[in-house]
N, C-alpha and C. Protein backbone atom coordinates (compact mmCIF):
# COMPACT_ATOMS: atom_id res chain seq x y z
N UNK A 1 0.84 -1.19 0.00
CA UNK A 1 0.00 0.00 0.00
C UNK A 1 0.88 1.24 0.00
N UNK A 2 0.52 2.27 -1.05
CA UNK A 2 1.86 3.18 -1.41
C UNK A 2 1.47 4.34 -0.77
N UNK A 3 -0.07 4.41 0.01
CA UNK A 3 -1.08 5.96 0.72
C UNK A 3 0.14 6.37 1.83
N UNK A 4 0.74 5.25 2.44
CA UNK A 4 1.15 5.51 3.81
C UNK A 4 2.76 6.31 3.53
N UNK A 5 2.99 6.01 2.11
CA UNK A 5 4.35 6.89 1.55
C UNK A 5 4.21 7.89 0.57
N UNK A 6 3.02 8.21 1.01
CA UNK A 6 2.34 9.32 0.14
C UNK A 6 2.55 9.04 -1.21
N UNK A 7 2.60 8.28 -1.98
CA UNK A 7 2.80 8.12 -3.45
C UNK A 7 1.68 7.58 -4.12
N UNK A 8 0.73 8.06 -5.04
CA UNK A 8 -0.26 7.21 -5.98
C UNK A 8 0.88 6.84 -7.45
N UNK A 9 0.46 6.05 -8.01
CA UNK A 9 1.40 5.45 -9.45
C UNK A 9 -0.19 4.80 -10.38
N UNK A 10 -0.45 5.83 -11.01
CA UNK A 10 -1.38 5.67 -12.66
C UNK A 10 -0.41 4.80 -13.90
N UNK A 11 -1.51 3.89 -13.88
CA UNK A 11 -0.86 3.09 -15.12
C UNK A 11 -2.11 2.95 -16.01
N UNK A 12 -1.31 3.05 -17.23
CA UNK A 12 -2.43 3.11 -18.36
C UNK A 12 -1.95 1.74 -19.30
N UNK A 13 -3.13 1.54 -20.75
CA UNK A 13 -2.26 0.73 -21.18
C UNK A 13 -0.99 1.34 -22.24
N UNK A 14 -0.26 0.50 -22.74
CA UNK A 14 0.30 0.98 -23.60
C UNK A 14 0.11 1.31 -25.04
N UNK A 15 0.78 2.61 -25.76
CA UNK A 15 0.16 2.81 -26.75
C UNK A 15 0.73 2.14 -27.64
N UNK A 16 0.11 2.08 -29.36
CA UNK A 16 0.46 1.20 -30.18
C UNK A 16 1.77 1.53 -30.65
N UNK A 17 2.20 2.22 -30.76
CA UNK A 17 3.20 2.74 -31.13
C UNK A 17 4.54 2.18 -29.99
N UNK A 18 4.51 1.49 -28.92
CA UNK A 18 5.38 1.70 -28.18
C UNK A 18 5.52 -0.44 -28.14
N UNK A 19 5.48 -1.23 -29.72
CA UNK A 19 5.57 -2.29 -29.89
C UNK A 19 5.35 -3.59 -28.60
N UNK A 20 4.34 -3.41 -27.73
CA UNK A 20 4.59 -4.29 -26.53
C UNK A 20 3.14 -4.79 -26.82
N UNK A 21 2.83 -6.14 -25.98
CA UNK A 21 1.86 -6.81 -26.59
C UNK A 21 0.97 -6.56 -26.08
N UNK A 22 -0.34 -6.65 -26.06
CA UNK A 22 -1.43 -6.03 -25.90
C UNK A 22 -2.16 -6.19 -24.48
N UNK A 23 -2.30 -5.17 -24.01
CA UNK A 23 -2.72 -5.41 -22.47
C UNK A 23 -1.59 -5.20 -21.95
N UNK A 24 -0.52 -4.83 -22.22
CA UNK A 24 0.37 -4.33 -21.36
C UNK A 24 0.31 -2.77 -21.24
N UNK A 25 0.24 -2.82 -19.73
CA UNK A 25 0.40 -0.93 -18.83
C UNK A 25 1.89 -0.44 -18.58
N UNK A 26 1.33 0.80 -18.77
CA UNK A 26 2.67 1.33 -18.97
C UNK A 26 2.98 2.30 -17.75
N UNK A 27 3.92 2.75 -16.52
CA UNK A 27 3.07 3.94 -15.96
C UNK A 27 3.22 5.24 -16.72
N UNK A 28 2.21 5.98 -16.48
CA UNK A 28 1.36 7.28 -16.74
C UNK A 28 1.80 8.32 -15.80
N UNK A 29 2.01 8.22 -14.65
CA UNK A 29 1.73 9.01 -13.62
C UNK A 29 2.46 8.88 -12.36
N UNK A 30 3.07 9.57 -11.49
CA UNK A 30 3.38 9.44 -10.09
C UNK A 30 2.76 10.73 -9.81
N UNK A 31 2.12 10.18 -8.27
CA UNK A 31 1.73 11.89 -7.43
C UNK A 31 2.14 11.54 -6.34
N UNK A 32 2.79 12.33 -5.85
CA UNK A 32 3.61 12.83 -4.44
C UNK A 32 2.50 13.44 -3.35
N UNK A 33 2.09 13.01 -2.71
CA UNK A 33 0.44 13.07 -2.22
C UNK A 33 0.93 14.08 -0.72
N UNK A 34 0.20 15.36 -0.27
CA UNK A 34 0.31 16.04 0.84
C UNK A 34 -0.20 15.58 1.54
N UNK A 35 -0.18 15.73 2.84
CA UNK A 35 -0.47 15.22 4.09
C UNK A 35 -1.99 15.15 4.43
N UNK A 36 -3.04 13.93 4.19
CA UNK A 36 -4.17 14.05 4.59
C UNK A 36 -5.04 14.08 3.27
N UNK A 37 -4.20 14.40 1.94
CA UNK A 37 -4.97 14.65 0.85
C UNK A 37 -5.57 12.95 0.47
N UNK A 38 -6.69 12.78 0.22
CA UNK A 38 -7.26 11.62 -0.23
C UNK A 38 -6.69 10.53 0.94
N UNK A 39 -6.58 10.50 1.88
CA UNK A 39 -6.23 9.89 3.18
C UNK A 39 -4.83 9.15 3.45
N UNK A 40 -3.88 9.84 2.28
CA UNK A 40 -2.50 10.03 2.19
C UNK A 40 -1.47 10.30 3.40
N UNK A 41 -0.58 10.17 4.04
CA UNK A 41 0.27 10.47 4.35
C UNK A 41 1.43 11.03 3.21
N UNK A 42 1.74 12.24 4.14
CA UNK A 42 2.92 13.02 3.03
C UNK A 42 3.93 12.33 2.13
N UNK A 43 4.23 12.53 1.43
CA UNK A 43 5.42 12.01 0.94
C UNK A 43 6.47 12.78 1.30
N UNK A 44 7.75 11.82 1.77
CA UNK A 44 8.69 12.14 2.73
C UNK A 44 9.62 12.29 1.50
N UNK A 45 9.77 11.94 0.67
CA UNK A 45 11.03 12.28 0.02
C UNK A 45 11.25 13.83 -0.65
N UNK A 46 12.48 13.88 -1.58
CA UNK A 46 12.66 15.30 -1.91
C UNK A 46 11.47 15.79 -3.59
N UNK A 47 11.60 16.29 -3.71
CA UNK A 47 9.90 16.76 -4.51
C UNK A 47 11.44 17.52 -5.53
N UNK A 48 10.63 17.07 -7.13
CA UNK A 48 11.89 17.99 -8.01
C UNK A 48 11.96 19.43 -8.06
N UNK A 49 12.82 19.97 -8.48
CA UNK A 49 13.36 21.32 -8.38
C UNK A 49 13.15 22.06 -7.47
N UNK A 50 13.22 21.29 -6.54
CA UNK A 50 13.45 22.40 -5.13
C UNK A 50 11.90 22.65 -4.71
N UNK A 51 10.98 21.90 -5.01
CA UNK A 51 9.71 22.40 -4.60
C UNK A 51 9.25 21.16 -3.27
N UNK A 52 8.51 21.99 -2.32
CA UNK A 52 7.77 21.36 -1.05
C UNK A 52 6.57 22.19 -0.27
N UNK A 53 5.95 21.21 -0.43
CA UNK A 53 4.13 21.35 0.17
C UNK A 53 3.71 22.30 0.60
N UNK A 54 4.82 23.69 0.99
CA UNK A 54 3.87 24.38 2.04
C UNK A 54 4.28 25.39 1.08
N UNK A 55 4.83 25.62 -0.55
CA UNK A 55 4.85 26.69 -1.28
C UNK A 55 3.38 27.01 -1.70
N UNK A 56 3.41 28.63 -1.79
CA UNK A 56 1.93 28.83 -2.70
C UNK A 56 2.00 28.84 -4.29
N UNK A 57 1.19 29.57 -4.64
CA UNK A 57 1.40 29.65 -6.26
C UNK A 57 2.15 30.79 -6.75
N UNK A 58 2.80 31.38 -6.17
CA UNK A 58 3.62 32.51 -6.58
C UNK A 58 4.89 32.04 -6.13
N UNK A 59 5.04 31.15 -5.41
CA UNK A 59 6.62 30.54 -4.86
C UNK A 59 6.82 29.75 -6.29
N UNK A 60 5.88 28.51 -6.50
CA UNK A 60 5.80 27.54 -7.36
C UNK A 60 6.51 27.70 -8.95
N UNK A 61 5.69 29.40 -8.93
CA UNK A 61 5.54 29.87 -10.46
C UNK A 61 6.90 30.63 -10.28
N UNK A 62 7.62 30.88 -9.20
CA UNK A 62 8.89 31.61 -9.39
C UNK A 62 10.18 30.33 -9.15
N UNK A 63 10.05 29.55 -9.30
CA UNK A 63 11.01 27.97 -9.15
C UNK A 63 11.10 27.84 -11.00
N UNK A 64 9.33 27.50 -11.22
CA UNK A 64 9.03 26.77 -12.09
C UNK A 64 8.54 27.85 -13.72
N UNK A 65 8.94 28.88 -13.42
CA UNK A 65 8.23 29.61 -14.82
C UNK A 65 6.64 30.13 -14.74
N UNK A 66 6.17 30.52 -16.00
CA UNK A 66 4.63 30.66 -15.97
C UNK A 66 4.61 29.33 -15.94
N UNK A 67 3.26 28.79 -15.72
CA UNK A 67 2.25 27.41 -16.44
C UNK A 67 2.07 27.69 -17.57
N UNK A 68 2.25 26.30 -18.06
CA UNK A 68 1.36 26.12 -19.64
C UNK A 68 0.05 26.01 -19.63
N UNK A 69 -0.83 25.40 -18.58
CA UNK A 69 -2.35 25.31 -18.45
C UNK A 69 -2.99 25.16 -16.71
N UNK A 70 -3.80 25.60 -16.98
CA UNK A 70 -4.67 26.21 -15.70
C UNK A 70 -5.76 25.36 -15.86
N UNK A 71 -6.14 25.11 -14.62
CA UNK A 71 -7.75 24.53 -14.62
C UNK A 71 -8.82 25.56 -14.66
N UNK A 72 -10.02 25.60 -15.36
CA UNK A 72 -11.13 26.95 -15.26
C UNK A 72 -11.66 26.13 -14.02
N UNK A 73 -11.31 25.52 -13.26
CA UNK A 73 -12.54 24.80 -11.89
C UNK A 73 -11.59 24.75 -11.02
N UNK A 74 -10.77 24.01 -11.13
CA UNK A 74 -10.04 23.50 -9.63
C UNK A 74 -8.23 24.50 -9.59
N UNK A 75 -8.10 24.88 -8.55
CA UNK A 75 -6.72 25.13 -8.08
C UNK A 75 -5.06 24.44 -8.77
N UNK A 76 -5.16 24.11 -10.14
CA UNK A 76 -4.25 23.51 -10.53
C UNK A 76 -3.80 23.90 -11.70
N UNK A 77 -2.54 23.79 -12.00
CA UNK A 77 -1.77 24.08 -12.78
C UNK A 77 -0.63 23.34 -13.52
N UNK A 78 -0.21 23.42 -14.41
CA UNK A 78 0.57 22.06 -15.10
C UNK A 78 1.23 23.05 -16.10
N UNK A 79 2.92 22.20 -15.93
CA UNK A 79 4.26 22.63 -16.75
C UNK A 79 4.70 21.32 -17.93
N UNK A 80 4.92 21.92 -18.92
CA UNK A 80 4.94 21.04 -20.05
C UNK A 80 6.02 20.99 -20.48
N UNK A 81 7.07 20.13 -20.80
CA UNK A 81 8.37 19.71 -21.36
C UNK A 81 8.38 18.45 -22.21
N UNK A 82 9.83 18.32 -23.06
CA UNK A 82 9.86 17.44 -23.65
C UNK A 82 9.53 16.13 -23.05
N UNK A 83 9.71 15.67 -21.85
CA UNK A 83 10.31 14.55 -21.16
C UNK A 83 8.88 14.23 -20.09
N UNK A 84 8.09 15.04 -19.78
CA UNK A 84 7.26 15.14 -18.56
C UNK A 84 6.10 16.34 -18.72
N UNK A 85 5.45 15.81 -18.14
CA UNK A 85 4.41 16.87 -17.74
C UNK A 85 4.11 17.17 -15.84
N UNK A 86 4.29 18.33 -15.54
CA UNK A 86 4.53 17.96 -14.11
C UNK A 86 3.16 19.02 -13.95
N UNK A 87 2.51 18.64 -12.73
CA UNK A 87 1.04 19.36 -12.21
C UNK A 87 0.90 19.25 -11.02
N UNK A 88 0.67 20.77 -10.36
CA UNK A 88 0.95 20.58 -9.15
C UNK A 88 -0.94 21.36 -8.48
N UNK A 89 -1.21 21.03 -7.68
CA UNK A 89 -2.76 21.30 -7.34
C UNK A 89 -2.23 22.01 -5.36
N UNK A 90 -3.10 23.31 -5.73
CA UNK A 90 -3.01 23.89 -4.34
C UNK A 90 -4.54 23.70 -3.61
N UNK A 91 -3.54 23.43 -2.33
CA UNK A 91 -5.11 23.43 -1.03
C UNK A 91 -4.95 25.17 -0.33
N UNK A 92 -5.87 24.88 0.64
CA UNK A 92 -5.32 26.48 1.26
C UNK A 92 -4.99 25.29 2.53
């Protein structure tokens, strides 16, 4: 159970393009889960580029650049690169 190390891991399947046989998942996703979020315990390890849980969105956005996309509903925001897509969601 990965709640108690704060980590969720999304796996999807794989796409066609990526020659593996069918029904095979690929992961999609890691989230580094804050303390209490979805009945998570924090994740204790180091978070990339220097970012940790108790930044707001003006700390975030001065680490990390503007965002490439915003949610019109929920508190979240997401940075787009060759390699990753990283999205980070604020509580108060």
């Amino acid at each position: 159970d990965c709640s108690s190390h704060g980590l969720v891991f999304n796996f999807e399947d794989a796409p066609d393009t990526a020659n593996l046989p069918d029904g095979t998942l690929v992961l999609a996703a890691v989230h580094a889960m804050a303390e209490g979020v979805e009945g998570h315990r924090q994740f204790s390890g180091t978070l990339p580029f220097g970012l940790n849980f108790k930044m707001n969105q003006a700390q975030v956005e001065k680490v990390l650049g503007k965002h490439d996309w915003s949610s019109p509903i929920l508190p979240i925001l997401r940075w787009n690169n060759a390699q990753f897509q990283l999205v980070v969601e604020f509580f108060d």
